[in-house]
C-alpha atoms as a PDB file:
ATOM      1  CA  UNK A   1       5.535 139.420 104.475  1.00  0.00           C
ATOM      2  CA  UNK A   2       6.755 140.514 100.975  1.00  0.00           C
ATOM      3  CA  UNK A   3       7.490 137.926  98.150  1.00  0.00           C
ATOM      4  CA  UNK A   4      10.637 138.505  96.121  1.00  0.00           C
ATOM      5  CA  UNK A   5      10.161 137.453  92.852  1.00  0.00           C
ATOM      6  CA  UNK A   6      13.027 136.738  90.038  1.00  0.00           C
ATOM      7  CA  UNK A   7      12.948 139.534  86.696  1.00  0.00           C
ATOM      8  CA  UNK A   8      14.401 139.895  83.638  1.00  0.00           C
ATOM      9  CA  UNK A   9      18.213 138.673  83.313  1.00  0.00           C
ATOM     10  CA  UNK A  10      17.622 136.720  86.642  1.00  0.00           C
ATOM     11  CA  UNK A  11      18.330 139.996  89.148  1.00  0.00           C
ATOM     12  CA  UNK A  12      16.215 140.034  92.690  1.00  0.00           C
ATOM     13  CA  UNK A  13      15.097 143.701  91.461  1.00  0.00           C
ATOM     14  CA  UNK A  14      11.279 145.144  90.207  1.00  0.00           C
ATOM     15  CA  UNK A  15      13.150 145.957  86.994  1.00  0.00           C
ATOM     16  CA  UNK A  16      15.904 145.241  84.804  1.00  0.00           C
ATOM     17  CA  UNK A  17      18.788 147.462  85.888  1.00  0.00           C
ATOM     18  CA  UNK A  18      21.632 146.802  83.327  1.00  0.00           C
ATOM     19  CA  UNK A  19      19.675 148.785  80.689  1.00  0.00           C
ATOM     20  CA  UNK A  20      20.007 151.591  82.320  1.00  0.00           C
ATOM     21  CA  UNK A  21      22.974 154.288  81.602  1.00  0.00           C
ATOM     22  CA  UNK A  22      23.290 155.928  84.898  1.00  0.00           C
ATOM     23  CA  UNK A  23      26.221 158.056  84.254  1.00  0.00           C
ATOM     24  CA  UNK A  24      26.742 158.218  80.846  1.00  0.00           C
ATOM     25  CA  UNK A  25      28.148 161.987  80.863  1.00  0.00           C
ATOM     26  CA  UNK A  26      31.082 160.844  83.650  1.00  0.00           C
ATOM     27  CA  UNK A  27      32.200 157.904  81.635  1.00  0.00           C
ATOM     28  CA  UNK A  28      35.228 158.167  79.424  1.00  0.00           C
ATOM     29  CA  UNK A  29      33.659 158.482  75.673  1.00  0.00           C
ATOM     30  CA  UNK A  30      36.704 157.106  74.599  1.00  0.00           C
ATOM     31  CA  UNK A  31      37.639 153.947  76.352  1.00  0.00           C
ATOM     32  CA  UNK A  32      41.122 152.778  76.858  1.00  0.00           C
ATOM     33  CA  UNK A  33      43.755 150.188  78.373  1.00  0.00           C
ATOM     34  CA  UNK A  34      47.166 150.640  78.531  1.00  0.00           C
ATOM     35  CA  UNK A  35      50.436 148.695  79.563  1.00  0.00           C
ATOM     36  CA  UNK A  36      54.062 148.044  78.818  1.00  0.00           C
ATOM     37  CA  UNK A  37      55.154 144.957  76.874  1.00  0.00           C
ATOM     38  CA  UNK A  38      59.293 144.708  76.571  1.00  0.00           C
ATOM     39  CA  UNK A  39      60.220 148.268  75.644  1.00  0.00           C
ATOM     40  CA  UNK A  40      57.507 149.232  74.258  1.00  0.00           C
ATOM     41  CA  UNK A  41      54.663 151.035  75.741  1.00  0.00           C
ATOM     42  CA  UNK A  42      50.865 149.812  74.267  1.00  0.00           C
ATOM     43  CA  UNK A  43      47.533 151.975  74.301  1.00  0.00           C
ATOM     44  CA  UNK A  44      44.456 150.063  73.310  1.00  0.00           C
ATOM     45  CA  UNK A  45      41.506 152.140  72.334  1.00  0.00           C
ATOM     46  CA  UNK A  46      37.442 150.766  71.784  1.00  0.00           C
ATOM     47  CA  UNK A  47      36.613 152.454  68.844  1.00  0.00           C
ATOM     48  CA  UNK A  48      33.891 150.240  66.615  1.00  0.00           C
ATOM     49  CA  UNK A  49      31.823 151.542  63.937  1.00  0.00           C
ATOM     50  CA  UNK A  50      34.582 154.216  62.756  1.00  0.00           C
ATOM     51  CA  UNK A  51      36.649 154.354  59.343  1.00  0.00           C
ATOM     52  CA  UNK A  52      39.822 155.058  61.008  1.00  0.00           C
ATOM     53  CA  UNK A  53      41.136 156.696  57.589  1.00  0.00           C
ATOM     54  CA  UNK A  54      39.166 159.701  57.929  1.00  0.00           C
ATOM     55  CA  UNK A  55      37.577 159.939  61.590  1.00  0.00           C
ATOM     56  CA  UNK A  56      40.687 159.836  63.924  1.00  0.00           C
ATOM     57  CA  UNK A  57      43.609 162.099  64.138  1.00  0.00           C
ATOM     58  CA  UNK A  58      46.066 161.403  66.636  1.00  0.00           C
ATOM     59  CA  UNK A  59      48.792 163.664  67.312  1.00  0.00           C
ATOM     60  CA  UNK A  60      51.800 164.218  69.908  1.00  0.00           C
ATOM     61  CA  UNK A  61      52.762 166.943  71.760  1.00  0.00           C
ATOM     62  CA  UNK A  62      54.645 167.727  75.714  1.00  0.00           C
ATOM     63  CA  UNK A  63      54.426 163.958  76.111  1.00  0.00           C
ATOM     64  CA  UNK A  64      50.749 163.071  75.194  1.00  0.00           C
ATOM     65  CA  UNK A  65      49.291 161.866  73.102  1.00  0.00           C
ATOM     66  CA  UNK A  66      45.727 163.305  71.781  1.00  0.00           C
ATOM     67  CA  UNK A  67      43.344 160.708  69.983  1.00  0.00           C
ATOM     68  CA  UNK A  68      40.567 162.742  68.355  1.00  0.00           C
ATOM     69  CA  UNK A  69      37.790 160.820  66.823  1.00  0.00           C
ATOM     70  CA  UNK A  70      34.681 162.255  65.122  1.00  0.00           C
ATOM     71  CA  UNK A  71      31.819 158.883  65.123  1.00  0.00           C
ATOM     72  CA  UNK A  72      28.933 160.642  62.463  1.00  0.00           C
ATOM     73  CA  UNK A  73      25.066 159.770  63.247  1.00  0.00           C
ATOM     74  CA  UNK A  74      23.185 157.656  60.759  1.00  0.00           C
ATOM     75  CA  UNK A  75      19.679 158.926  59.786  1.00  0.00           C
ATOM     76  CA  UNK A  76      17.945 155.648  60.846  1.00  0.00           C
ATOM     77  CA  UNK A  77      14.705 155.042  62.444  1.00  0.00           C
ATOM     78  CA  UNK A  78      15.176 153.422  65.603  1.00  0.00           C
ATOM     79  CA  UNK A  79      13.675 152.961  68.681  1.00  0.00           C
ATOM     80  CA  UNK A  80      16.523 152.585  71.275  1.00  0.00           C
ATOM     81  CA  UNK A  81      20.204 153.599  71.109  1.00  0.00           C
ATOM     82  CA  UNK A  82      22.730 154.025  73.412  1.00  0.00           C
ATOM     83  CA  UNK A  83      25.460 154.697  70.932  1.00  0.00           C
ATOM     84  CA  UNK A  84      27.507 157.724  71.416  1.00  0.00           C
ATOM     85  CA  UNK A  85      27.926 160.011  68.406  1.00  0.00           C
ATOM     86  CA  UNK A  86      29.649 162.999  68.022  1.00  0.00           C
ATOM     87  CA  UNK A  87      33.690 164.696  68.481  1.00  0.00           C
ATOM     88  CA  UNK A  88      35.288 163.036  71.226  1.00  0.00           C
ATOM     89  CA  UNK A  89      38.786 163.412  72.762  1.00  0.00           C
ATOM     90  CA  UNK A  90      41.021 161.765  75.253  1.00  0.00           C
ATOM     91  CA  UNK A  91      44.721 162.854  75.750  1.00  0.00           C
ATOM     92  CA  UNK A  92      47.156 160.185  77.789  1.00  0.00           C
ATOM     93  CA  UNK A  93      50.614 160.851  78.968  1.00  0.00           C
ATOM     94  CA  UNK A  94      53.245 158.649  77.779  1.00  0.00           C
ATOM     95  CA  UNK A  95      55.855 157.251  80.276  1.00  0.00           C
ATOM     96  CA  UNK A  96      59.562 159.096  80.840  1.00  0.00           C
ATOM     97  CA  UNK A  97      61.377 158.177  78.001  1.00  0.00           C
ATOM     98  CA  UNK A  98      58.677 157.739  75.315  1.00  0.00           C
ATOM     99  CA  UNK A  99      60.459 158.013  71.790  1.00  0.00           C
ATOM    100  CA  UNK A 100      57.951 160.078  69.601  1.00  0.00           C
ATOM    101  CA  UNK A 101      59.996 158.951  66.751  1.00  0.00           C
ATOM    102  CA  UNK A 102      58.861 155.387  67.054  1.00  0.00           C
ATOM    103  CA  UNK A 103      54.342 156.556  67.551  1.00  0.00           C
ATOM    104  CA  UNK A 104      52.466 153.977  65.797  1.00  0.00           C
ATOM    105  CA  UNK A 105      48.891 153.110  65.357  1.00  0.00           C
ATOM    106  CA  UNK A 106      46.813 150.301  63.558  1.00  0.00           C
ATOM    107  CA  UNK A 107      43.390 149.783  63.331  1.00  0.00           C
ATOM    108  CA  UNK A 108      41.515 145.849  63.970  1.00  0.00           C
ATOM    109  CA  UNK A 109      38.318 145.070  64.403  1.00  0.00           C
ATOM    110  CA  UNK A 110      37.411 148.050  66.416  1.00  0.00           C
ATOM    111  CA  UNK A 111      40.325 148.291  68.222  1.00  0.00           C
ATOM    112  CA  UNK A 112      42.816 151.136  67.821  1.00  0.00           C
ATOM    113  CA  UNK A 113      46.723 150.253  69.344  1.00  0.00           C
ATOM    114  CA  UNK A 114      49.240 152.603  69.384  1.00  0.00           C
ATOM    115  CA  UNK A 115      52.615 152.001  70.344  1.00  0.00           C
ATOM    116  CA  UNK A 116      55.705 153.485  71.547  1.00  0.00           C
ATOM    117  CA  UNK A 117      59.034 152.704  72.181  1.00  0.00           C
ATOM    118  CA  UNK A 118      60.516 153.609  75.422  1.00  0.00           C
ATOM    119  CA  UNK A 119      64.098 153.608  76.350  1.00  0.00           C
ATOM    120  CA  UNK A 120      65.824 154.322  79.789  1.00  0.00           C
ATOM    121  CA  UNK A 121      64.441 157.368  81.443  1.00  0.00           C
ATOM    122  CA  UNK A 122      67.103 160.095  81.163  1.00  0.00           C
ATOM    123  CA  UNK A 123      68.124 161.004  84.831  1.00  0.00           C
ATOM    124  CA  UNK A 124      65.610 163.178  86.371  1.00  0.00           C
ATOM    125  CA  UNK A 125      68.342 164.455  89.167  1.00  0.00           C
ATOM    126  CA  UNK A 126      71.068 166.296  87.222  1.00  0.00           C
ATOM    127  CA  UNK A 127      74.392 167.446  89.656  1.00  0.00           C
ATOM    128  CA  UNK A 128      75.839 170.515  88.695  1.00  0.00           C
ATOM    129  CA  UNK A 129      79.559 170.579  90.050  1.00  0.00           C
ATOM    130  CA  UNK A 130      80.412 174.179  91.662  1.00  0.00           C
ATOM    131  CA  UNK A 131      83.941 175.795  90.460  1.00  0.00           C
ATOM    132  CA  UNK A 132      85.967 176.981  93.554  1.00  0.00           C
ATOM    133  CA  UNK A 133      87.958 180.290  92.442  1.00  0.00           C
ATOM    134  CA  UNK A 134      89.902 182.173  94.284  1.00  0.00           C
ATOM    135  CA  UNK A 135      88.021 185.474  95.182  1.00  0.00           C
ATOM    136  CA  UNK A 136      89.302 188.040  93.058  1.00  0.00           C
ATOM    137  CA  UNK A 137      87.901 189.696  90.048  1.00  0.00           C
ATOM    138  CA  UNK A 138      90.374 189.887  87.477  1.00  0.00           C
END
């Protein structure tokens, strides 16, 4: 008979688990939440530790939107990290009607939101009425 005993952070496991960063190469480096509030469309990004001034460019072009950030290395002597440093990009589509006139973004407590207006999606089915002539060339 084998004894389960209780570990660290209270898990039925021989070690602590939730250190661990199984997958950290299939994980979005840039991590986002999106949703529609009214008419306008919101994009929340997780971006602590940056100076938004000078590390992220966000631009707009076919519809997306492209959020580049650049998050520089300190020189520190550590032990452990499991901070991500380095360029890192993420490009979301905005929803039919998106006006690119109206792209904002602030920057709060290391949260980046950018928002957009969005009006009425134009049609997407456009009917094209067909001229009946008569036959002849003229």
């Amino acid at each position: 008979m084998s004894t389960i005993t209780r570990f660290r952070g209270g898990a039925l496991a021989p070690f602590d688990w939730s250190s661990l960063s199984w997958f950290p190469l299939f994980a979005p480096a840039i991590r986002v939440e999106d949703y529609l509030e009214g008419d306008r469309y919101v994009v929340r990004a997780e971006l602590p530790g940056i100076d938004p001034a000078k590390d992220v460019t966000i631009s707009y072009s076919g519809g997306a939107l492209k959020l580049e950030v650049e998050r520089a290395e300190s020189r520190k002597d550590r032990m452990h990290s499991e901070f991500h440093y380095g360029s890192f990009t993420r490009v979301l589509s905005l929803p039919s009607g998106a006006k690119e006139d109206t792209i904002a973004a602030t920057y709060k407590d290391g949260i980046l939101e950018i928002t957009v207006q969005v009006a009425e999606p134009a049609p997407a089915v456009k009917t094209i009425p067909v001229a009946v002539g008569n036959g002849t060339k003229g």
